[in-house]
Each structure stands twice: as C-alpha cells, then as structure tokens.
Protein backbone atom coordinates (compact mmCIF):
# COMPACT_ATOMS: atom_id res chain seq x y z
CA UNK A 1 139.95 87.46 57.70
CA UNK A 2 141.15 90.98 59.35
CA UNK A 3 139.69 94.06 60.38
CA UNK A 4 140.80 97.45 59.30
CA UNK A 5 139.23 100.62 60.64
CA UNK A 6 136.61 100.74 58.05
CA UNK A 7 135.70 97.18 58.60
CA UNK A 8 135.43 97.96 62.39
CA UNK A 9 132.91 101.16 62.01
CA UNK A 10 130.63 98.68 60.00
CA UNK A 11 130.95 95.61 62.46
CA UNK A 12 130.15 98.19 65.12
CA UNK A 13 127.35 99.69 64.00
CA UNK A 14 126.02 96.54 63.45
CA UNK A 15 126.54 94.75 66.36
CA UNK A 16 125.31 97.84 67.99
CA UNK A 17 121.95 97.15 66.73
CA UNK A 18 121.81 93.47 66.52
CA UNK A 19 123.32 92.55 69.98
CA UNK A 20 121.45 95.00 72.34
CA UNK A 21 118.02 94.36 70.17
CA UNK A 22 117.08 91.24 68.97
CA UNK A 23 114.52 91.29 65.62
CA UNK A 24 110.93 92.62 66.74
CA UNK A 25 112.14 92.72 70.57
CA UNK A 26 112.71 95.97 72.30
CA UNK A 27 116.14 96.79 74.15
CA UNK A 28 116.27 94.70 77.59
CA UNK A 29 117.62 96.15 80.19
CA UNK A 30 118.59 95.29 83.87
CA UNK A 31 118.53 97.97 85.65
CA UNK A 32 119.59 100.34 83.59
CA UNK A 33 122.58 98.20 82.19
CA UNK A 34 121.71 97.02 78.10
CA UNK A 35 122.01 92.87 77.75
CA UNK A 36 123.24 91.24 74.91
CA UNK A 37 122.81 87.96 73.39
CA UNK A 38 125.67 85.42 74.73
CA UNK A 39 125.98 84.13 71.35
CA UNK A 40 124.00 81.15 69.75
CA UNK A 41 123.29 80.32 73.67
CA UNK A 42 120.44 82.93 73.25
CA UNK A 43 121.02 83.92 77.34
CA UNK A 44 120.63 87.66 77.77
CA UNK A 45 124.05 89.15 79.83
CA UNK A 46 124.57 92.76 80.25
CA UNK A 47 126.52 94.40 79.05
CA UNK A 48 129.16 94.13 82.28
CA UNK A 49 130.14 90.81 83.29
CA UNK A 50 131.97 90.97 87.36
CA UNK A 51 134.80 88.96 86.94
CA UNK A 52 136.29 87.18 90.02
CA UNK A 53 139.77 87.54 89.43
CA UNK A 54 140.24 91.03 91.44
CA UNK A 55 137.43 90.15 94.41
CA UNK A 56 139.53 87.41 95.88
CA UNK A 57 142.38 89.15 96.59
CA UNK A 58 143.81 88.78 99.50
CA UNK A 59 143.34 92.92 100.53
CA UNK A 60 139.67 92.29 99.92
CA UNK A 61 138.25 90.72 102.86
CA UNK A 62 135.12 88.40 103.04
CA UNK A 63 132.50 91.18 103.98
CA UNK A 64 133.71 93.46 101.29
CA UNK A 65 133.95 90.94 98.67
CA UNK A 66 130.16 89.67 99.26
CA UNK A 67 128.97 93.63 99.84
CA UNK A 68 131.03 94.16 96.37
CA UNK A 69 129.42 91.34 94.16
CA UNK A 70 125.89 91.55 95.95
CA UNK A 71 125.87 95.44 95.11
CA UNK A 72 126.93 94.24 91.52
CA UNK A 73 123.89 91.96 91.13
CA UNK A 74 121.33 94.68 92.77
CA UNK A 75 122.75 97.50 90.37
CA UNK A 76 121.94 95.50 87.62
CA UNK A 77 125.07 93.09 86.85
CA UNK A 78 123.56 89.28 85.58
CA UNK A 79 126.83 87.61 85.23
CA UNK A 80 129.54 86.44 86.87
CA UNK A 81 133.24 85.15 86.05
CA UNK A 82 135.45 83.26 88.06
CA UNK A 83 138.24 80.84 87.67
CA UNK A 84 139.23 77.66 89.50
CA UNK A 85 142.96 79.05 90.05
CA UNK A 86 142.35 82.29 90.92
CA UNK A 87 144.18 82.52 94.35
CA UNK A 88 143.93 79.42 94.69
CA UNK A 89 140.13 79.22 94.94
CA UNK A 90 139.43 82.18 97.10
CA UNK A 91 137.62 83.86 94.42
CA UNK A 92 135.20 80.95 93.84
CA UNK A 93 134.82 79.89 97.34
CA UNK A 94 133.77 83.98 98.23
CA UNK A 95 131.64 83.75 95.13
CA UNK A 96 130.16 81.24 96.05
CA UNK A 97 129.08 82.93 99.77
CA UNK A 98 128.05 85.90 97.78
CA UNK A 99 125.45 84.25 95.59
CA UNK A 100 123.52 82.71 98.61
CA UNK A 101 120.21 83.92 100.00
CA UNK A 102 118.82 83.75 96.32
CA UNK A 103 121.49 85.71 94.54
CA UNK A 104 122.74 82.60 92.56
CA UNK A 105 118.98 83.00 90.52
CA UNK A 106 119.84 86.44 89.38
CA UNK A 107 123.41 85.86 87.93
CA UNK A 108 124.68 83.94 84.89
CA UNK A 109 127.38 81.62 86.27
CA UNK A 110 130.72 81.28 84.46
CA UNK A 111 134.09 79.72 85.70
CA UNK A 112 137.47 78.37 84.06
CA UNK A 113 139.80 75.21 84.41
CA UNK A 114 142.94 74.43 82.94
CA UNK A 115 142.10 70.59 82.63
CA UNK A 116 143.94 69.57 79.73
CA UNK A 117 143.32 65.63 80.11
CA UNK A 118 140.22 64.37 81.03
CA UNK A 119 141.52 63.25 85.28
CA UNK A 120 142.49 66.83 85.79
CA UNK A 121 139.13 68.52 84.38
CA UNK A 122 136.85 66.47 85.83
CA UNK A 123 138.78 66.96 89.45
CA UNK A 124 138.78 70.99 88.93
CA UNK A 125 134.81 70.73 87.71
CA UNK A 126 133.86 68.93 90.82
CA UNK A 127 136.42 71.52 93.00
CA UNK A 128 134.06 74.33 91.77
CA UNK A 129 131.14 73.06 91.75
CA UNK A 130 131.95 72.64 95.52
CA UNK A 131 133.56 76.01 96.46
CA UNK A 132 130.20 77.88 94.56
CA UNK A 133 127.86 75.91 96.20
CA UNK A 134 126.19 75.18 92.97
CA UNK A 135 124.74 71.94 91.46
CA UNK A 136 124.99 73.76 88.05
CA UNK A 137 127.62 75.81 86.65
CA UNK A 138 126.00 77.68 83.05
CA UNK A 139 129.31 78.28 81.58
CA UNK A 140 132.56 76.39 82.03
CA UNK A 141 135.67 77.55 79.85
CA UNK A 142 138.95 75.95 79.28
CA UNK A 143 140.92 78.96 80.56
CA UNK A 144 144.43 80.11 79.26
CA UNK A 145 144.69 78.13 75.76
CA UNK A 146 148.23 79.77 75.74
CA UNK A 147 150.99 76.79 74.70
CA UNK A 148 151.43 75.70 71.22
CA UNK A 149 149.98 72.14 72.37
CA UNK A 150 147.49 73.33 73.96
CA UNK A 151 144.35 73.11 70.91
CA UNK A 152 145.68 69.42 70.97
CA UNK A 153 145.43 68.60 73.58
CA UNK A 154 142.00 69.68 74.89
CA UNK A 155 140.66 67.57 71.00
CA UNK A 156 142.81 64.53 72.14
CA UNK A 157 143.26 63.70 76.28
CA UNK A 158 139.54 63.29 76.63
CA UNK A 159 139.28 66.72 78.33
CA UNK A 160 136.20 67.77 75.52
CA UNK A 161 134.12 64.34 76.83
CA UNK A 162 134.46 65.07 80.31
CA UNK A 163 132.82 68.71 79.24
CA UNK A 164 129.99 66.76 77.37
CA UNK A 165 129.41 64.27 79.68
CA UNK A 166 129.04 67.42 82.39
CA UNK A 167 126.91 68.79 80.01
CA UNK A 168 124.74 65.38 79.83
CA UNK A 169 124.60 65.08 83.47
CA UNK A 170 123.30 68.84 84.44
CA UNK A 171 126.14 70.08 86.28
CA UNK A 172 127.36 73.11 83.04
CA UNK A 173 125.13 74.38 80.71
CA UNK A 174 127.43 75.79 77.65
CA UNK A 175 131.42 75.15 77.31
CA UNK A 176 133.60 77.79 76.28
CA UNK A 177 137.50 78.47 75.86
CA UNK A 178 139.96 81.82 77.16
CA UNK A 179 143.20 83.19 76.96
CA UNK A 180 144.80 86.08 76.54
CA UNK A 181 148.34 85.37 74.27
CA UNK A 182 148.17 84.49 70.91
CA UNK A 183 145.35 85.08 68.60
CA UNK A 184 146.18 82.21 65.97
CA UNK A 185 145.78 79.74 68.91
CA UNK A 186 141.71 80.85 69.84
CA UNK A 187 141.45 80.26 65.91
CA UNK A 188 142.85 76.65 65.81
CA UNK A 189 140.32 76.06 68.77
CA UNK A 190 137.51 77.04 66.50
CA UNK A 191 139.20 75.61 63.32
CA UNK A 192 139.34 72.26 65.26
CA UNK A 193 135.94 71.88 64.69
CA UNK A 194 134.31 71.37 68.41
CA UNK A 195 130.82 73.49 68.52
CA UNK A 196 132.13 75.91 70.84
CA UNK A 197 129.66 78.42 72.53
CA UNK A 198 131.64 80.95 73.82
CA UNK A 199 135.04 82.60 74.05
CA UNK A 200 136.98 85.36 75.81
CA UNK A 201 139.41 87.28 74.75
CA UNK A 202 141.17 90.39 75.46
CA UNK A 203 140.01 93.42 73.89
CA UNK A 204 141.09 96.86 74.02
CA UNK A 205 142.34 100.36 72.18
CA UNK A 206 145.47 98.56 72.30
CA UNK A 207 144.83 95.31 71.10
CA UNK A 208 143.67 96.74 68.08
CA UNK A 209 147.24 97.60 66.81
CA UNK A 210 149.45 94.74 68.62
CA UNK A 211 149.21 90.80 67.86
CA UNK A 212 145.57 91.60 67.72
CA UNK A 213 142.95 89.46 68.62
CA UNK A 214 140.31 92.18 67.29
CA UNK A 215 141.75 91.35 63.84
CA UNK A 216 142.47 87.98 63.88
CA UNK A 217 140.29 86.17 66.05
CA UNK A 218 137.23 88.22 66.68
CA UNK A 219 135.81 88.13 62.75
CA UNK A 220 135.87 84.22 62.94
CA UNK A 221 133.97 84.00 66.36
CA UNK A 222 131.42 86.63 64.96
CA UNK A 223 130.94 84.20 61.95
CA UNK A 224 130.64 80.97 63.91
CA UNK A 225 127.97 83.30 66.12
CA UNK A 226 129.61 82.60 69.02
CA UNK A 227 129.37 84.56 73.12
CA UNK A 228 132.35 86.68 72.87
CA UNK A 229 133.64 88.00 76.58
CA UNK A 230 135.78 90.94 75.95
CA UNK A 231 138.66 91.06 78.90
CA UNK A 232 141.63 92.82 79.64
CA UNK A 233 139.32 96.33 78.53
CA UNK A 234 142.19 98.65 80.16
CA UNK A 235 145.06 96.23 79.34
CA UNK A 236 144.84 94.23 82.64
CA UNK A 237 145.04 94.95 86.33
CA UNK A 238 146.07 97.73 87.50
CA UNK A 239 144.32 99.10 85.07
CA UNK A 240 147.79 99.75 82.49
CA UNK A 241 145.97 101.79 79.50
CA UNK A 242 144.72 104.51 81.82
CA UNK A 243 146.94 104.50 84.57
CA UNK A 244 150.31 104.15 83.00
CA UNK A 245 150.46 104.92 79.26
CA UNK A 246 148.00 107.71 79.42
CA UNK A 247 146.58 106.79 75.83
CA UNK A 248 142.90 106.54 76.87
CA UNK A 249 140.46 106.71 80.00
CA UNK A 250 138.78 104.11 81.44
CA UNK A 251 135.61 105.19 79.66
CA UNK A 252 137.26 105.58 76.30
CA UNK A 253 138.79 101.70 77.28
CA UNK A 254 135.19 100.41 77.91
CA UNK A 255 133.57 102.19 74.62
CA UNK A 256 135.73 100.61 72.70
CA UNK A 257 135.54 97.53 73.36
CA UNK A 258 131.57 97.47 73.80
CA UNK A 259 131.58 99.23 70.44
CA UNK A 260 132.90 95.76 68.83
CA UNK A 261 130.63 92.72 68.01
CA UNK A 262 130.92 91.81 71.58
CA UNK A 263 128.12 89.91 74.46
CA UNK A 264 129.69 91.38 77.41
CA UNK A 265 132.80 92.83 78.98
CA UNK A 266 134.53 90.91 81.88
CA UNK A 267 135.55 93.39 84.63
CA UNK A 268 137.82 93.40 87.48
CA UNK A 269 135.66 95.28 90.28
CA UNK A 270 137.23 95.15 94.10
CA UNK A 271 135.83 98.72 95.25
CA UNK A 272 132.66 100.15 95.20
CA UNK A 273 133.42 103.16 93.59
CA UNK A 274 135.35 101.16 90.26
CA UNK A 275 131.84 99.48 90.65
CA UNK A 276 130.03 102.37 90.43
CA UNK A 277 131.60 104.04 87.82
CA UNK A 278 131.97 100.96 85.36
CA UNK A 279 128.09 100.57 86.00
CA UNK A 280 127.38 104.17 84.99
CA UNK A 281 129.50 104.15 81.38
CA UNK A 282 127.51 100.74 80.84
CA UNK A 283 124.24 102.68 81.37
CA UNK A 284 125.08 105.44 79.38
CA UNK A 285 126.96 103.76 76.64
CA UNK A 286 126.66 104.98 73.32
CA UNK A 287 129.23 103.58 70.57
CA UNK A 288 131.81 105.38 68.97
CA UNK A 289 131.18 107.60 65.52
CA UNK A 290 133.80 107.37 62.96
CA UNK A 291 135.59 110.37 63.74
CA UNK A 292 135.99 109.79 67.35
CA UNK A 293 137.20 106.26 66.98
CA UNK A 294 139.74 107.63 64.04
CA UNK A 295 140.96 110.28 66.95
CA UNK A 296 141.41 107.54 69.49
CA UNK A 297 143.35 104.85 67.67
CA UNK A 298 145.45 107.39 66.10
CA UNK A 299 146.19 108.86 69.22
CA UNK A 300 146.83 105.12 70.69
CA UNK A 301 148.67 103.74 68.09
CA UNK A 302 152.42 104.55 69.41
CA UNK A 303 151.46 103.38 73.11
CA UNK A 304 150.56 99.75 71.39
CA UNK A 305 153.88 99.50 69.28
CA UNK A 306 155.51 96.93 71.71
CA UNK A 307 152.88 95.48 73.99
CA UNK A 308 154.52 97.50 76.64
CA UNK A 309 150.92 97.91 78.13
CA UNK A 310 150.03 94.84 77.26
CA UNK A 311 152.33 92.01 79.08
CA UNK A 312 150.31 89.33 78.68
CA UNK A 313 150.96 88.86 75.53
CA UNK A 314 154.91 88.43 76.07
C-alpha cells in the first residue's frame, strides 16, 4: 500500500478533520496549539511534541534547558520526548529537573530504549524511570529498529514481556517503536503482529520522494489506527532541508508533515526563539491545498534524489 500525490491530498484532508476534531467534540486546544488523538490511546497531544534530543546538549546548560522545556509546557506544549541514550542520559536526567514543581502533570511523558533482550530493557526502564524522577513513564518506545534482526529480536529475547509486565506493574502506560532507516523494517514490526500503540517515524518534503516512509509505512500505521510521531520534519539537526538544500522553509517543513495523517510532530527545540517560532506555525497551521503541495514537492523533488539531506537513512 503506497501513497501518490493524489492519495496524499485525500489522506490529508481527512486527517485534517478527523485528528484535530473528534466526532461531536469541538477542536481542543492548549493554548493556542490544536491536539490530536495519539492514536487508539485516545490521549490528546498537540500538535508539537519537545523532543529531548537537542536540550541535553552539552552547549545548553542546566538553567537554559529547564527555562527552555518549562516555557514549552506554559506556551502550550503537552508532550515530551526523550531517549535513554541521548548524551548519555543528560537529556532525561535535565528532563526530569524540568518537570518538577508540578510540571510532570501537564506533559505527556515519552522516552526510548534500545533493549533488545529482556536484561538490557528492563535495566534501561529502571535507568529512566530514575533520571525523570517519575514512577510512571506514559509512553516507552523501542528506539532505532534499524538492523535487519532487529523485528526479531524484540518478538523473541523476551524484550516485548518485560514491556508488558511494565505495563502490568504501573511504571509505562502505552509501548511504542522508532527509527529512522528503513521503512520495510517499521512494517515487519507491525506485520509481526504485537498490538503496538504508537510509532515514530521521520517525515518530511523529502521523505516523500526517497526510501519513503510516507509511502510505505505511514498507510499501514493509519490502518492499524495507531499514534504516529512525525520526526526528522527538516531532515534532522541542524535543521538540513532549510539550512542547506534550500528546497523548503522551516514552515513549509512543518506544514507538511502536520498536513499527513499524523498525532504530533517531535521537535528539536534548544533556543527560545526556535521555540517560539515552531509554537507560532503550530498555532496558525492550516494544511496544504492541492496546488501548493503540487508546487512544493515539485520544487523538492531533485534535492531528495540521493538522501543527500537525509543521512540517516545511509
């Protein structure tokens, strides 16, 4: 099941409808900022997701980091993302100082492993559960499902039962999966069979006409109704689409990507002024008519030819 441009102008429009309003409900808002339904979960995230990757850097220091993702959750921002690896746990332990003083209440919690065998996830579940401060972490996602083994081994090393058993016990909520190389490997994690409730994916203008996971993955999580978290939105720090191939803007980048049948888009956000402007194109989003989104992947399509902008994906 693929997507061609006419496909995607219907799939918009109606995810446009059905994901920011629910049947009989009006459109919920924080602040300003549109939520979507995370899936079959039924949670409400806007429409921007802070991810943690980029706010535990090592330029970012403590008081910025907390100012950063505390501004986040006053402007309107619900959920977070974070990662047990990212620099080596900086990100979750800063997170974790940030959502203190009864922040953690106003913020959907999400965080990655890369347990593959049930010893190593349990020991990374308990490491973040520790450096958040949390007793309960809502989503936890086996992060960068990138080797060919990798589908088989998260069904067969017990790493799945450790996630239920988490589940059973109150410390995660949902259970998810991530990564960011090959499309045909998020669909032999779904094809598997587990009942997965989320997964994240990278996104973009670019995406859409290189080893895309817009084509290939996304229609099968939209049938099996599951949270989809859109990443890599401007091809991945620093910011590649924009910056370097000059193909699109950053607003153009964000559009398109809430324009698809999408919950939320995880962002990178270490300044207060990337803050502030990702904030404002998620409160004034509108998704793209047929002739603008013709213009912009026709205009797109040479930058994409070799995943120059996208190296990830090598």
């Amino acid at each position: 099941m693929r997507l061609d441009r006419r496909d995607f102008l219907k799939v918009s429009a109606a995810a446009t409808a059905s994901l920011s309003i629910a049947a009989g409900e009006t459109l919920v808002e924080h602040n300003g900022i549109p939520c979507r339904p995370l899936g079959k979960t039924g949670e409400r995230v806007t429409l921007l997701t802070l991810g943690g990757y980029q706010i535990g850097q090592p330029e970012v220091t403590e008081q910025e980091a907390i100012r950063i993702m505390r501004s986040a959750i006053d402007e309107g921002i619900n959920s977070f993302d974070n990662a047990w690896g990212y620099h080596e746990g900086r990100s979750e332990i800063l997170m974790g100082k940030a959502l203190k003083d009864g922040y953690r209440e106003k913020v959907f919690l999400m965080t990655k492993h890369v347990g593959r065998d049930a010893k190593t996830a349990e020991a990374q579940l308990e490491e973040s559960l520790e450096r958040l401060q949390v007793d309960v972490i809502d989503l936890w996602q086996f992060h960068e499902v990138a080797q060919a083994d990798d589908p088989h081994r998260i069904y067969s090393e017990g790493a799945l039962e450790v996630a239920l058993k988490a589940k059973q016990q109150g410390k995660i909520r949902y259970i998810g999966f991530t990564g960011h190389r090959f499309p045909d490997l998020h669909v032999e994690m779904i094809d598997r069979g587990f009942d997965w409730d989320t997964v994240e994916m990278p996104l973009n203008v670019l995406d859409h006409h290189f080893r895309s996971f817009e084509k290939e993955t996304l229609p099968k999580a939209v049938e099996k109704n599951l949270g989809i978290i859109a990443i890599k939105t401007l091809g991945g720090p620093p910011g590649r689409i924009p910056k370097e191939s000059g193909a699109a803007t950053v607003s153009e980048c964000l559009r398109f990507a809430l324009s698809l049948p999408i919950s939320t888009v995880a962002s990178g956000i270490d300044s207060m002024e990337i803050l502030k402007e990702n904030v404002t194109i998620a409160r004034n989003f509108k998704p793209f008519e047929e002739e603008e989104l013709s213009a912009l992947l026709k205009r797109t399509r040479q930058a994409a030819s070799k995943g120059d902008f996208e190296p990830y994906k090598r």
